[in-house]
Protein backbone atom coordinates (compact mmCIF):
# COMPACT_ATOMS: atom_id res chain seq x y z
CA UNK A 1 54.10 85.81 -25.82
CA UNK A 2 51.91 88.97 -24.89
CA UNK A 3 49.34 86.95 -25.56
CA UNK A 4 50.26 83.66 -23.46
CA UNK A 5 50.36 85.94 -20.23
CA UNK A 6 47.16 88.31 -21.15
CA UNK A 7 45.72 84.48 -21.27
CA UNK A 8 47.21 83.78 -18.15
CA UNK A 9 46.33 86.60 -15.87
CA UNK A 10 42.66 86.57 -17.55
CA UNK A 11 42.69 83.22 -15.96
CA UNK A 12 44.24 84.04 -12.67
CA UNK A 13 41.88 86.56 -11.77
CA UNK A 14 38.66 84.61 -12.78
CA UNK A 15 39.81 81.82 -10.76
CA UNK A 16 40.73 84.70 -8.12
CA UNK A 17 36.90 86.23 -8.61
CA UNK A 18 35.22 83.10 -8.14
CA UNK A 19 37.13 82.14 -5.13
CA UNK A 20 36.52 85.90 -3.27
CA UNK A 21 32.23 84.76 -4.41
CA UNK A 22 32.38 81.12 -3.82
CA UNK A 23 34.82 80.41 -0.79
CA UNK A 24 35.94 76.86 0.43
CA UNK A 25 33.43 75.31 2.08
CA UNK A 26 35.81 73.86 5.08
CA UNK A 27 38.01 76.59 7.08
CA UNK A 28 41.91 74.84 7.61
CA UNK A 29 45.26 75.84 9.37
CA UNK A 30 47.09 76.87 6.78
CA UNK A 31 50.66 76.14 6.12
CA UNK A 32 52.04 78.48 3.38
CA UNK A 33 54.87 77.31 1.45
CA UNK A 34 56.54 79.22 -1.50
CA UNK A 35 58.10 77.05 -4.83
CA UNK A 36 61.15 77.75 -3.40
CA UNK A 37 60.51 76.65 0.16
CA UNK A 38 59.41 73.36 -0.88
CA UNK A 39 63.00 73.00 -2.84
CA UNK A 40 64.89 73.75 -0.44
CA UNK A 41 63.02 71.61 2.61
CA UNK A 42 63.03 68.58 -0.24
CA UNK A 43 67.00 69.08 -0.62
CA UNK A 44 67.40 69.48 3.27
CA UNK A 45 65.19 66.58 4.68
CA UNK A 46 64.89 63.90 1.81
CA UNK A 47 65.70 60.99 3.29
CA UNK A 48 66.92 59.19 0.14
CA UNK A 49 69.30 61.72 -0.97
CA UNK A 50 70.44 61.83 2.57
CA UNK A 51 71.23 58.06 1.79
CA UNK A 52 73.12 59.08 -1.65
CA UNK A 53 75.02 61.86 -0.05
CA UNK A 54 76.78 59.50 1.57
CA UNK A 55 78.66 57.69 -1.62
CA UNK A 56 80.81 60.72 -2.47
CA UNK A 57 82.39 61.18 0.87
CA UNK A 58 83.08 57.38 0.92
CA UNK A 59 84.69 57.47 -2.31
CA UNK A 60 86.91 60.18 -0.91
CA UNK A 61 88.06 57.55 1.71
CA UNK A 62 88.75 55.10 -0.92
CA UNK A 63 90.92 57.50 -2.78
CA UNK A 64 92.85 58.42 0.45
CA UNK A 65 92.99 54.52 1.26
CA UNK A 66 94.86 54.02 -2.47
CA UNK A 67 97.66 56.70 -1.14
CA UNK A 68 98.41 54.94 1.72
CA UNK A 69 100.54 52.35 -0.09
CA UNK A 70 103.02 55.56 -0.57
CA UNK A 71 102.98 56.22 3.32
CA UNK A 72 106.16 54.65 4.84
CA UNK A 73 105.77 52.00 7.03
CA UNK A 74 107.79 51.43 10.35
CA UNK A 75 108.38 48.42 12.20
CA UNK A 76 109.69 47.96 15.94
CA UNK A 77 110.57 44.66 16.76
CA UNK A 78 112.37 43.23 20.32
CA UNK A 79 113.19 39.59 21.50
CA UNK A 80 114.58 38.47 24.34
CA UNK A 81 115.89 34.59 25.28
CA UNK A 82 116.89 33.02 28.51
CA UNK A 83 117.64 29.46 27.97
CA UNK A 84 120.19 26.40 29.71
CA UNK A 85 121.70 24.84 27.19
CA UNK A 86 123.63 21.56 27.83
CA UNK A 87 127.28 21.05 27.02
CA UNK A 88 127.80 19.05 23.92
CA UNK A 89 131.41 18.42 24.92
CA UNK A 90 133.43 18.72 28.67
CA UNK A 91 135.26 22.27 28.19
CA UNK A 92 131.75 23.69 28.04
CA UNK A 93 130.63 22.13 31.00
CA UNK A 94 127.28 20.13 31.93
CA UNK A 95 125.34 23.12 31.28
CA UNK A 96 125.70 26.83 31.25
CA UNK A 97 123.10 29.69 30.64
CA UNK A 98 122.43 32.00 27.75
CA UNK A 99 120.74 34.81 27.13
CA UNK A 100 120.16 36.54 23.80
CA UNK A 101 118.65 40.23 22.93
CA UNK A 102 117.80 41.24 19.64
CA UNK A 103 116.01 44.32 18.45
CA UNK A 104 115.44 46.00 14.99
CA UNK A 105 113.75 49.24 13.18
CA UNK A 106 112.74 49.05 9.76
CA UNK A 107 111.44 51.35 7.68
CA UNK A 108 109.89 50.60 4.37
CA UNK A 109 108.62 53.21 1.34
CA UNK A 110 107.41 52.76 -1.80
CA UNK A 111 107.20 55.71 -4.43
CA UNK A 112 104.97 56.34 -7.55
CA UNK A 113 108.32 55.37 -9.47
CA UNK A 114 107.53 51.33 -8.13
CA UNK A 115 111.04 52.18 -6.25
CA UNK A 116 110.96 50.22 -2.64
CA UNK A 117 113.30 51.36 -0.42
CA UNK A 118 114.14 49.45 2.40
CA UNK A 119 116.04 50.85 5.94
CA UNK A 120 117.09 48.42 9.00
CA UNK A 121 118.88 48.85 11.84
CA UNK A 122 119.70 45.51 13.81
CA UNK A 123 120.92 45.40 17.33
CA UNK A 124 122.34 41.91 18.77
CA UNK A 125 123.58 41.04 22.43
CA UNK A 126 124.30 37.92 24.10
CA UNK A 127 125.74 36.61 27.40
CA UNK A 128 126.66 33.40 27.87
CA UNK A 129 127.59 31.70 30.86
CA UNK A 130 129.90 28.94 28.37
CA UNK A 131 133.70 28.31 29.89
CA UNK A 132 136.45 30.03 28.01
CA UNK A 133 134.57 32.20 26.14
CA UNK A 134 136.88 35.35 24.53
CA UNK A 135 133.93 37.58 24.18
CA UNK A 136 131.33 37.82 26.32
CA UNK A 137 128.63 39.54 26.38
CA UNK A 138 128.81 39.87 22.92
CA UNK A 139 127.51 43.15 20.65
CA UNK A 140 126.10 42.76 17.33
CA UNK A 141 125.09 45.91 15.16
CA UNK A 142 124.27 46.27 11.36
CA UNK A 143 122.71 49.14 9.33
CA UNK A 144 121.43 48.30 5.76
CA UNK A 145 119.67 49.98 3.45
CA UNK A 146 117.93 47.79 0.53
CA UNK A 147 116.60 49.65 -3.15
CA UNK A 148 114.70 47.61 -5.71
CA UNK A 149 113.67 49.29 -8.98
CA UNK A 150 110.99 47.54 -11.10
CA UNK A 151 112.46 47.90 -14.62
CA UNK A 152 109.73 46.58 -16.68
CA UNK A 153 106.52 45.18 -14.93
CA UNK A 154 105.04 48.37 -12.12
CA UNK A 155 107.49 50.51 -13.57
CA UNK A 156 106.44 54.33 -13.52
CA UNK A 157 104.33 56.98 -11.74
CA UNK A 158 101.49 56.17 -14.32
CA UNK A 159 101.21 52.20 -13.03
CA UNK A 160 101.16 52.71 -9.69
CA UNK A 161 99.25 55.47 -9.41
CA UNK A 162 96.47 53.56 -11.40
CA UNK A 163 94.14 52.68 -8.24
CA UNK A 164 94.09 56.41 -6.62
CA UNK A 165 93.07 57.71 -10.87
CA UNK A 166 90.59 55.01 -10.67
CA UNK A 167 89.29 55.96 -7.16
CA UNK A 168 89.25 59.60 -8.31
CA UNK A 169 87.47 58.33 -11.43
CA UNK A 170 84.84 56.62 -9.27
CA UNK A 171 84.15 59.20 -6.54
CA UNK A 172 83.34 61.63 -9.60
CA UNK A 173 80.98 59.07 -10.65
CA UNK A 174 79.31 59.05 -7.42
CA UNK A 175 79.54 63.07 -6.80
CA UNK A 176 77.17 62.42 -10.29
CA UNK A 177 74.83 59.97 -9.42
CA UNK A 178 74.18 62.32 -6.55
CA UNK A 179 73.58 65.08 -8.68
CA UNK A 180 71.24 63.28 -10.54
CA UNK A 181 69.45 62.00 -7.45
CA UNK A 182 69.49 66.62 -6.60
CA UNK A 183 68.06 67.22 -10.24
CA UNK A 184 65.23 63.96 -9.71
CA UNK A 185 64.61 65.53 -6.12
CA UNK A 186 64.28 69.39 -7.66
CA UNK A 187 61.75 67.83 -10.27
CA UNK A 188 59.78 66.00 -7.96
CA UNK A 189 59.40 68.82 -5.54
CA UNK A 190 58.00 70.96 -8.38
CA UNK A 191 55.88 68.60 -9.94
CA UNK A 192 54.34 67.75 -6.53
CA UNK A 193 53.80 71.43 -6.23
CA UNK A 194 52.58 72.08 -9.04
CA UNK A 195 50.08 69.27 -9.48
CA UNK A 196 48.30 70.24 -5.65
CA UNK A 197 48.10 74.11 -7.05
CA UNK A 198 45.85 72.30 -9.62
CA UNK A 199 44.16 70.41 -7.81
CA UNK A 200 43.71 73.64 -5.51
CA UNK A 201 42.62 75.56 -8.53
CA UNK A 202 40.56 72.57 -10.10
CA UNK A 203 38.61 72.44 -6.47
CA UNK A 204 37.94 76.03 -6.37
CA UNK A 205 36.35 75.57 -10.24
CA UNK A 206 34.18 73.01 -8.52
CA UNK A 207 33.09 74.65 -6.11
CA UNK A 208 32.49 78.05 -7.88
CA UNK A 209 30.18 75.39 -10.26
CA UNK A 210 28.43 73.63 -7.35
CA UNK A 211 27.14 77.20 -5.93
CA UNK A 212 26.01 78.56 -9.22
CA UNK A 213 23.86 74.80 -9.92
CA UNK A 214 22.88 75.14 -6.35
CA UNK A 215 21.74 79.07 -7.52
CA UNK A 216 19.53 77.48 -10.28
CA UNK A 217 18.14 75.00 -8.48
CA UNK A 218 16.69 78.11 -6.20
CA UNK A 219 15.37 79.89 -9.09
CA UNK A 220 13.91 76.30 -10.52
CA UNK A 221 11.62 75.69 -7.75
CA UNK A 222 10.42 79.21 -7.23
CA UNK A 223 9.77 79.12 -10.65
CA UNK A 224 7.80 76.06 -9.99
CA UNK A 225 6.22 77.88 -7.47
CA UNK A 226 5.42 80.52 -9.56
CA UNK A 227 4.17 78.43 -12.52
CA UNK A 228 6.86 79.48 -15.15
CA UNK A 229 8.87 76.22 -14.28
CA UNK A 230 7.81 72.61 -14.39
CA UNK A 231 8.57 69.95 -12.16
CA UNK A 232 11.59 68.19 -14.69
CA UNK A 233 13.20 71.74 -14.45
CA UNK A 234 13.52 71.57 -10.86
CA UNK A 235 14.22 67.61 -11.03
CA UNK A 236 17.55 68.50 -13.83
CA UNK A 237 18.64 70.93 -11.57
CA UNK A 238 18.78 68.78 -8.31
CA UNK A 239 20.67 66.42 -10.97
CA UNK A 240 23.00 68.37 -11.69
CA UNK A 241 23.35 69.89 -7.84
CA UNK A 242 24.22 66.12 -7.40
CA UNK A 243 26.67 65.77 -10.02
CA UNK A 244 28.60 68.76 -9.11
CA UNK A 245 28.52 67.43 -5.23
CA UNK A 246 30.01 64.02 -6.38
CA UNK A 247 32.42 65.77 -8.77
CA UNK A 248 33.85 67.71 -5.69
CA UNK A 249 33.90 65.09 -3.53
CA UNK A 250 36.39 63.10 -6.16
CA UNK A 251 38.23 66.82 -6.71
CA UNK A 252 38.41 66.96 -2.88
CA UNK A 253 39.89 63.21 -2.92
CA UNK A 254 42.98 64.16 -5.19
CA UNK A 255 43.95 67.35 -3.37
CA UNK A 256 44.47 64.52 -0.40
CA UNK A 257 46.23 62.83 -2.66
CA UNK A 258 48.96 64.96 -4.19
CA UNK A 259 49.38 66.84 -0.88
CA UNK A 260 50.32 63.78 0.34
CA UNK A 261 52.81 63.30 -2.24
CA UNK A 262 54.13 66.90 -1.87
CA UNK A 263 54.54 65.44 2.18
CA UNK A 264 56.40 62.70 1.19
CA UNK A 265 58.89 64.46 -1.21
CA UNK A 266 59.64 66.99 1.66
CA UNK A 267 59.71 64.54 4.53
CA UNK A 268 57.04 66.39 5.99
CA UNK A 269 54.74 63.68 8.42
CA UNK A 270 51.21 62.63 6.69
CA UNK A 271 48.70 64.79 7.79
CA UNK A 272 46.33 63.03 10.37
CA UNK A 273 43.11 61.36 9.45
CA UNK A 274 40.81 64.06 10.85
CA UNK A 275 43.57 66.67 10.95
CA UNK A 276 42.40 70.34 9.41
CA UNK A 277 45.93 71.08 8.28
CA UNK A 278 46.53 71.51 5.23
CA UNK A 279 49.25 73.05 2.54
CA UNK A 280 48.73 76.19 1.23
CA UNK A 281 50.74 76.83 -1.78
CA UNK A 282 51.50 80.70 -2.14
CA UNK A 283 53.17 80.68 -5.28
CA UNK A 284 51.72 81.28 -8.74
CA UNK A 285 52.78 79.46 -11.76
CA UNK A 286 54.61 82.11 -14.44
CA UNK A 287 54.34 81.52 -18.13
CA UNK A 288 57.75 83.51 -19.20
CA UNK A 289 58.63 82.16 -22.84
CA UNK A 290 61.55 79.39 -23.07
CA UNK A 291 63.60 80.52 -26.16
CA UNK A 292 66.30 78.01 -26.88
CA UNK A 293 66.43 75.71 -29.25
CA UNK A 294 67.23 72.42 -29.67
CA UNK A 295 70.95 72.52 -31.08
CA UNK A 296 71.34 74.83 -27.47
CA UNK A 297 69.94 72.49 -25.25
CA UNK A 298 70.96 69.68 -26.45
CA UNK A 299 74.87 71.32 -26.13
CA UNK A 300 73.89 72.10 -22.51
CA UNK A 301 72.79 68.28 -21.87
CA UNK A 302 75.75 67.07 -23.23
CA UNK A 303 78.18 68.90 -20.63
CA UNK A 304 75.65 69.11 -17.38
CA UNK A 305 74.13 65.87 -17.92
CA UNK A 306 75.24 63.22 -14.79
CA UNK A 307 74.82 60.16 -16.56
CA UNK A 308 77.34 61.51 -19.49
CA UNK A 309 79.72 62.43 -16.91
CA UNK A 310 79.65 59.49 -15.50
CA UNK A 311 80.03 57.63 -18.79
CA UNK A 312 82.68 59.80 -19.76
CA UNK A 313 84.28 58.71 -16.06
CA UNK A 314 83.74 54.95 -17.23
CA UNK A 315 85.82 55.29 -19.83
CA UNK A 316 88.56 56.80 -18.45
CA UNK A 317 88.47 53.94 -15.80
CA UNK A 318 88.41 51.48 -18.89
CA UNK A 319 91.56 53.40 -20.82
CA UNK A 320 93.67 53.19 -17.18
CA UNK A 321 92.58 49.48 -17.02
CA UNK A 322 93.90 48.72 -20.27
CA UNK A 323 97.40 50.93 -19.83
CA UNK A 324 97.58 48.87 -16.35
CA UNK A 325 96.59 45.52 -18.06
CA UNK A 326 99.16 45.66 -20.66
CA UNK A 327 101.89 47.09 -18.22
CA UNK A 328 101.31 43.74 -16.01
CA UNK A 329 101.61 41.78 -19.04
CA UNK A 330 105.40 42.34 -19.23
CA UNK A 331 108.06 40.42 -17.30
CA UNK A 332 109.51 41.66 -13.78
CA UNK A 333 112.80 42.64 -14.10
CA UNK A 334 114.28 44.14 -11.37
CA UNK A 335 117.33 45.47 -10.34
CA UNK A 336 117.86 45.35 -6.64
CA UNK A 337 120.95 47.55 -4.30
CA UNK A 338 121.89 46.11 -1.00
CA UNK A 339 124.36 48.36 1.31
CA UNK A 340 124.90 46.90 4.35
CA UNK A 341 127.54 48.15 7.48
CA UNK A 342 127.95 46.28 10.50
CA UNK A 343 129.90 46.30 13.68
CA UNK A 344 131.02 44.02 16.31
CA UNK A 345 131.85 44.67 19.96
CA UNK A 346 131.54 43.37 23.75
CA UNK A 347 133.76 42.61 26.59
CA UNK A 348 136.71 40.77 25.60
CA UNK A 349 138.84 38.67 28.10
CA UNK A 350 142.63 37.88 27.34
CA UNK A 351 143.96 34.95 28.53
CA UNK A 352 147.46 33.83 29.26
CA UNK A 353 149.55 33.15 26.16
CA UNK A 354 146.59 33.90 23.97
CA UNK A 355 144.96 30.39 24.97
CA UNK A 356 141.45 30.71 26.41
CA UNK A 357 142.13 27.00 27.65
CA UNK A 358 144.20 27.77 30.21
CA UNK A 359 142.06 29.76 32.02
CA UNK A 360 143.92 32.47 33.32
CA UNK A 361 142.44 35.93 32.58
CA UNK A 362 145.26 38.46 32.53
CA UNK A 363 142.83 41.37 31.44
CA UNK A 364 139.97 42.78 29.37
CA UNK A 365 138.97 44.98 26.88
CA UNK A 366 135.66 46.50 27.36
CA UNK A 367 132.89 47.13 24.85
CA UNK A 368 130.04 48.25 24.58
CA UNK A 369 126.43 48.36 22.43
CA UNK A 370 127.85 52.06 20.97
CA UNK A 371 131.02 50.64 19.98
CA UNK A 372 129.23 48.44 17.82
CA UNK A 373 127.26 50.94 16.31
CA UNK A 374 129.76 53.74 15.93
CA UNK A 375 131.20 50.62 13.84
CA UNK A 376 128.36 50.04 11.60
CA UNK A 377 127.29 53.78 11.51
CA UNK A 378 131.40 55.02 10.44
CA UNK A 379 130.94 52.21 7.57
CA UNK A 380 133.95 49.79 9.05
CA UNK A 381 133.30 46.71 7.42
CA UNK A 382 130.78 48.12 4.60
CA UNK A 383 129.56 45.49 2.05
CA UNK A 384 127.44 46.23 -0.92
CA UNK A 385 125.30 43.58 -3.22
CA UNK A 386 123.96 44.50 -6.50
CA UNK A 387 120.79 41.94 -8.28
CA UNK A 388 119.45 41.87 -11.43
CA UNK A 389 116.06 39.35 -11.51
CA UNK A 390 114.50 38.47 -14.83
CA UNK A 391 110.97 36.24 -14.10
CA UNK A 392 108.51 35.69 -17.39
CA UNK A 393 105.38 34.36 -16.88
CA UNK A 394 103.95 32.40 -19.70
CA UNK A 395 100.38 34.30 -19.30
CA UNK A 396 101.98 37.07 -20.95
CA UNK A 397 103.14 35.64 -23.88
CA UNK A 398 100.48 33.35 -24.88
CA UNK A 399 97.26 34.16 -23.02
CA UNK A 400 96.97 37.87 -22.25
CA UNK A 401 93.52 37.40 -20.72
CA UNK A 402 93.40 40.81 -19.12
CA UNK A 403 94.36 43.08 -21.33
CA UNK A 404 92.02 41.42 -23.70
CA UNK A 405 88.97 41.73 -21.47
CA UNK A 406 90.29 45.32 -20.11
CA UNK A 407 89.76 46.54 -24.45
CA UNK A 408 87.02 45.28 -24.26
CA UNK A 409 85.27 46.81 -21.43
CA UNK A 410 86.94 50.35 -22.99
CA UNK A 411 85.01 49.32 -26.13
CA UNK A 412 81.91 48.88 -24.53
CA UNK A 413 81.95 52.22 -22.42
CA UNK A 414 82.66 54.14 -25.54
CA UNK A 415 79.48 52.21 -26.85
CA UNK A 416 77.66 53.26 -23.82
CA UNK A 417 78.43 56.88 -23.89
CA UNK A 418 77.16 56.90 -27.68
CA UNK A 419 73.97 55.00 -26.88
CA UNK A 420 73.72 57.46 -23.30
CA UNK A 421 74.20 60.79 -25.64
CA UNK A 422 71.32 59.51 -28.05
CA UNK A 423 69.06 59.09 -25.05
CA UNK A 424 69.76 62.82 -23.93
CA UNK A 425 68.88 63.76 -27.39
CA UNK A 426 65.70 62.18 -27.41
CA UNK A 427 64.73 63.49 -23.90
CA UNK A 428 65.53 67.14 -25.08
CA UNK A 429 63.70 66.66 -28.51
CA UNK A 430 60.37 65.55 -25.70
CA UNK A 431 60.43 67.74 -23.73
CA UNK A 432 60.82 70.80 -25.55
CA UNK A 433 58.30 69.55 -27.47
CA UNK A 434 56.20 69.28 -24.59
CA UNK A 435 57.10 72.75 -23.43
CA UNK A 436 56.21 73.86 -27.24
CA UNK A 437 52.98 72.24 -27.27
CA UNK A 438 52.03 73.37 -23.36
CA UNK A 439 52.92 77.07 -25.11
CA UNK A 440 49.89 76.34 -27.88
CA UNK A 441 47.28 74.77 -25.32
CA UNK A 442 47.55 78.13 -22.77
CA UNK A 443 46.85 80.40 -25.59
CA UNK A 444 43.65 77.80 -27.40
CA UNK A 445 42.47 77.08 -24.07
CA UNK A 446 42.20 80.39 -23.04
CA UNK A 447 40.43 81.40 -26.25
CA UNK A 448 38.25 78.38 -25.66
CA UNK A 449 37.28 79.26 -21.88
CA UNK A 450 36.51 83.04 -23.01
CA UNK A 451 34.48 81.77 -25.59
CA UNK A 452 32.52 79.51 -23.06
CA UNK A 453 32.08 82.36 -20.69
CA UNK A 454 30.36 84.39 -23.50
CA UNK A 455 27.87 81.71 -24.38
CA UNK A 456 27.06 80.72 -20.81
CA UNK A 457 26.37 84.22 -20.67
CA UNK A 458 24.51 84.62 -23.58
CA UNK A 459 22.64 81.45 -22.64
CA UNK A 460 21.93 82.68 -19.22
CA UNK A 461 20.28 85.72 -20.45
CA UNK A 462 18.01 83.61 -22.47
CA UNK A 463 16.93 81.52 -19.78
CA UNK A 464 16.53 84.09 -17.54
CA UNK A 465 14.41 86.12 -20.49
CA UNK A 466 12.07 82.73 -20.89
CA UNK A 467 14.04 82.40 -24.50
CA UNK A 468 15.70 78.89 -23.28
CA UNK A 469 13.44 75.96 -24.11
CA UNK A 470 14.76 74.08 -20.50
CA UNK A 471 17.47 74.48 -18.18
CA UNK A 472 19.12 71.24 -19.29
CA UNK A 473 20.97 73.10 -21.70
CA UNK A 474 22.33 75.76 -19.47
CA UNK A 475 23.47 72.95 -16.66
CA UNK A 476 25.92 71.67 -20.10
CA UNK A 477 27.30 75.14 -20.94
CA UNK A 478 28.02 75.16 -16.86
CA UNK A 479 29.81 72.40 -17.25
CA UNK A 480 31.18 73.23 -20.42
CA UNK A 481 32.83 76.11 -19.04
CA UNK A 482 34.49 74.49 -16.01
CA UNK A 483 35.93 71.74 -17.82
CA UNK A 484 37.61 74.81 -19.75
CA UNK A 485 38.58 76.86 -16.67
CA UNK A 486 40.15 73.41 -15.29
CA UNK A 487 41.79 73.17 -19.07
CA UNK A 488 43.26 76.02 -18.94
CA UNK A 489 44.59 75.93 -15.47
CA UNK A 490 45.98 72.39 -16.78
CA UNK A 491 47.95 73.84 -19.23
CA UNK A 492 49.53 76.37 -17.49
CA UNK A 493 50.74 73.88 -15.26
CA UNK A 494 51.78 71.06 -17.69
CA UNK A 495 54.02 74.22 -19.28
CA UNK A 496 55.38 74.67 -15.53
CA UNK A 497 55.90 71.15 -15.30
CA UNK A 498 57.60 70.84 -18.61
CA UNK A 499 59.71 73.52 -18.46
CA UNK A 500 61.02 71.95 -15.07
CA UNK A 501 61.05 68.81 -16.91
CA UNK A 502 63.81 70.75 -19.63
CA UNK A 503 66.26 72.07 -17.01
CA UNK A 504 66.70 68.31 -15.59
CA UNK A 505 67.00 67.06 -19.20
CA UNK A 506 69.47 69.30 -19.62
CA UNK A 507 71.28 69.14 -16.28
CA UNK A 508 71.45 73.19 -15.29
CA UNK A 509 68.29 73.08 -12.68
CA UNK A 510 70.61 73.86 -9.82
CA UNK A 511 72.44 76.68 -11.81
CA UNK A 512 69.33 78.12 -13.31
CA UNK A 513 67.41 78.19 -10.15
CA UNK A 514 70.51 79.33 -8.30
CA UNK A 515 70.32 76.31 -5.69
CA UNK A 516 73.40 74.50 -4.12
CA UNK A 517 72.93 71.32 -1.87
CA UNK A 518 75.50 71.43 0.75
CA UNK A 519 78.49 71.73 -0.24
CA UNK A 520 78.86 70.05 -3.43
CA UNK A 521 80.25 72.21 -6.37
CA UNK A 522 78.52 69.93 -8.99
């Protein structure tokens, strides 16, 4: 490991040298962003985990929406008739009037037992404008209260609270899709980042190239004009002037590029055509040694991973399906309570001798809407009804259909959590072989770059002695060593990049990193 970073800061502060000799050519605003500032603006302003952020808090709703069938429920209901209704025989008269009045509250609850419990209070009045009528207006009350117990079929907290477990079951599953949408989001904004510093560096490298060719190409022709150059020595090293030019005109190209795509993963607005702006990336990329192995990864995947949460969430859904199926497969039998009380009043006319017909009215007796329900309410004329209701479908005898098709959905999640665990495992065994193999290119490729340094050097002492036969030779140890200052850059980064690549395989970038989107406890 002491090693790896010697490598690394050997390489940092050449690239650092050459950029202090050989500065950019074009002088930009500047906007300086840390690793972490990119993060946390990709977590803030991404626009499609906005969009997923979303899902969990509607899944909430759902799950609230499933407990509302345990709310109670009230209903208020009033009527009122005025009618003329003809006589059907000559006491009554031709016609007479009537007028009616009926109003009711009823309250209904279910519980997580599958009990329904019914309350209703019923109010009655009518007046009637009928000859020889003993009561009128007329007061009609009646309290009842109505329980039905599911004995078989919906019977139990564990049935009827099967779409609220399920809704629970599926907002989990989106609180994890949107943690894997965080993790993807984390990735991206560090593989964006990473790839510009690159670029960044890989720019600088040719540059730093293009002024030393350009440097030879000055010595060429006044060596030329001195006589101790020919005319193809000044002709290779305007070649390779031009090479170097194209080269950084194609290195400038993909710093556009991947700055772009470092814009687009932080919802930052692409830079202008002839705009100067540009990132500025203040960060350096660390080489600290990973030590875990695989047996600890993989144990980490296995509990932070989203995708086996939410297969492990699948299959709970599946289990409750089946326990629900097979409950619905049984018959209803129910056993149903009916208390009811009512009471009866109004204003009561007595006639002589008892007989309405005669119509004499010797007195009254008056009533009222309270009377009535003092009656009902002191339980005058209580009444009670007790059911018992036995209904078998034939489905669930011979067919069975959902229960069959809810075991096997529970089957096939338990498949797909074994076949989603074996894909963890192979990401993990990747990418820490990635990570392993980044490890072994920083320390070869810095060996190899020193080594180039020493023979350009060596070479360049030569030439400038006279020892060098041309100066074609020196333009390919030039080049030799950029392509491994660029190589060695590259693998620094492809180690940054894998190692970000291992906390999303393994689900702990947001506890590692010591980030938190929103809210969410993930």
């Amino acid at each position: 490991m002491q090693h790896l970073n010697k490598a690394f800061c050997l390489g940092v502060c050449l690239l650092s040298s050459t950029l202090l000799v050989f500065p950019a050519q074009d002088s930009k605003p500047l906007t300086s962003l840390s690793l972490k500032d990119c993060i946390v603006q990709a977590l803030a302003n991404n626009l499609a985990l906005s969009v997923e952020a979303f899902n969990p808090g509607l899944q909430g709703a759902a799950v609230s929406l499933t407990k509302e069938q345990f709310l109670p429920q009230l209903t208020l209901d009033y009527n009122k008739q005025n009618q003329t209704t003809l006589g059907v025989w000559g006491l009554q008269g031709t016609s007479y009037p009537y007028t009616q009045n009926e109003n009711s509250f009823t309250l209904n609850q279910k519980f997580v037992t599958g009990t329904a419990a019914q309350l209703n209070l019923f109010n009655w009045s009518s007046t009637t404008g009928q000859n020889y009528v003993e009561i009128n207006p007329q007061y009609y009350t009646y309290i009842q209260l109505q329980i039905t117990q599911p004995l078989l079929k919906n019977f139990g907290p564990k049935v009827n609270k099967t779409p609220t477990y399920q809704a629970e079951r599926q907002k989990d599953i989106a609180t994890a899709t949107l943690k894997l949408k965080v993790l993807q989001t984390v990735y991206d904004a560090e593989q964006a980042y990473w790839s510009l510093y690159y670029d960044l560096e890989n720019l600088r490298v040719q540059e730093s190239s293009l002024e030393q060719s350009r440097e030879l190409l000055k010595r060429a022709k006044e060596g030329e004009r001195v006589g101790s150059q020919s005319a193809i020595d000044v002709l290779n090293a305007e070649t390779d002037v031009a090479s170097w030019e194209d080269a950084l005109v194609s290195a400038r190209l993909q710093v556009e590029n991947d700055e772009a795509s470092l814009r687009k993963v932080l919802n930052l607005a692409p830079a202008a055509l002839n705009s100067t702006e540009r990132l500025f990336l203040s960060d350096k990329p660390a080489t600290e040694k990973i030590d875990i192995t695989y047996d600890q990864a993989l144990a980490a995947a296995l509990v932070h991973r989203p995708e086996i949460v939410q297969a492990e969430q699948q299959i709970a859904i599946a289990a409750s399906q089946v326990s629900y199926a097979r409950n619905q497969s049984l018959p209803e039998f129910d056993l149903t309570l009916r208390g009811w009380s009512p009471g009866q009043s109004g204003v009561e006319y007595l006639f002589q001798d008892g007989n309405p017909l005669t119509g004499i009215i010797v007195g009254k007796i008056v009533g009222s809407r309270w009377d009535a329900f003092k009656q009902a309410l002191r339980g005058t004329y209580k009444s009670w009804m007790a059911d018992l209701s036995l209904t078998i479908p034939m489905s669930s005898i011979f067919s069975r259909a959902s229960l069959a098709q809810a075991k096997l959905t529970q089957k096939q999640n338990l498949a797909a959590l074994e076949a989603q665990k074996q894909s963890v495992a192979f990401d993990v065994s990747e990418t820490l072989k990635q990570v392993r193999n980044a490890e072994l290119r920083i320390q070869s490729s810095a060996v190899y770059r020193a080594l180039q340094e020493k023979q350009l050097a060596a070479e360049m002492q030569r030439y400038q002695l006279g020892l060098l036969g041309g100066s074609q030779w020196l333009f390919e140890y030039q080049r030799r060593l950029a392509t491994a200052k660029a190589s060695e850059v590259r693998a620094i980064i492809d180690y940054r990049i894998a190692a970000a690549r291992l906390q999303q395989v393994m689900g702990t970038t947001l506890e590692t990193q010591g980030l938190k989107f929103r809210d969410y406890l993930f």
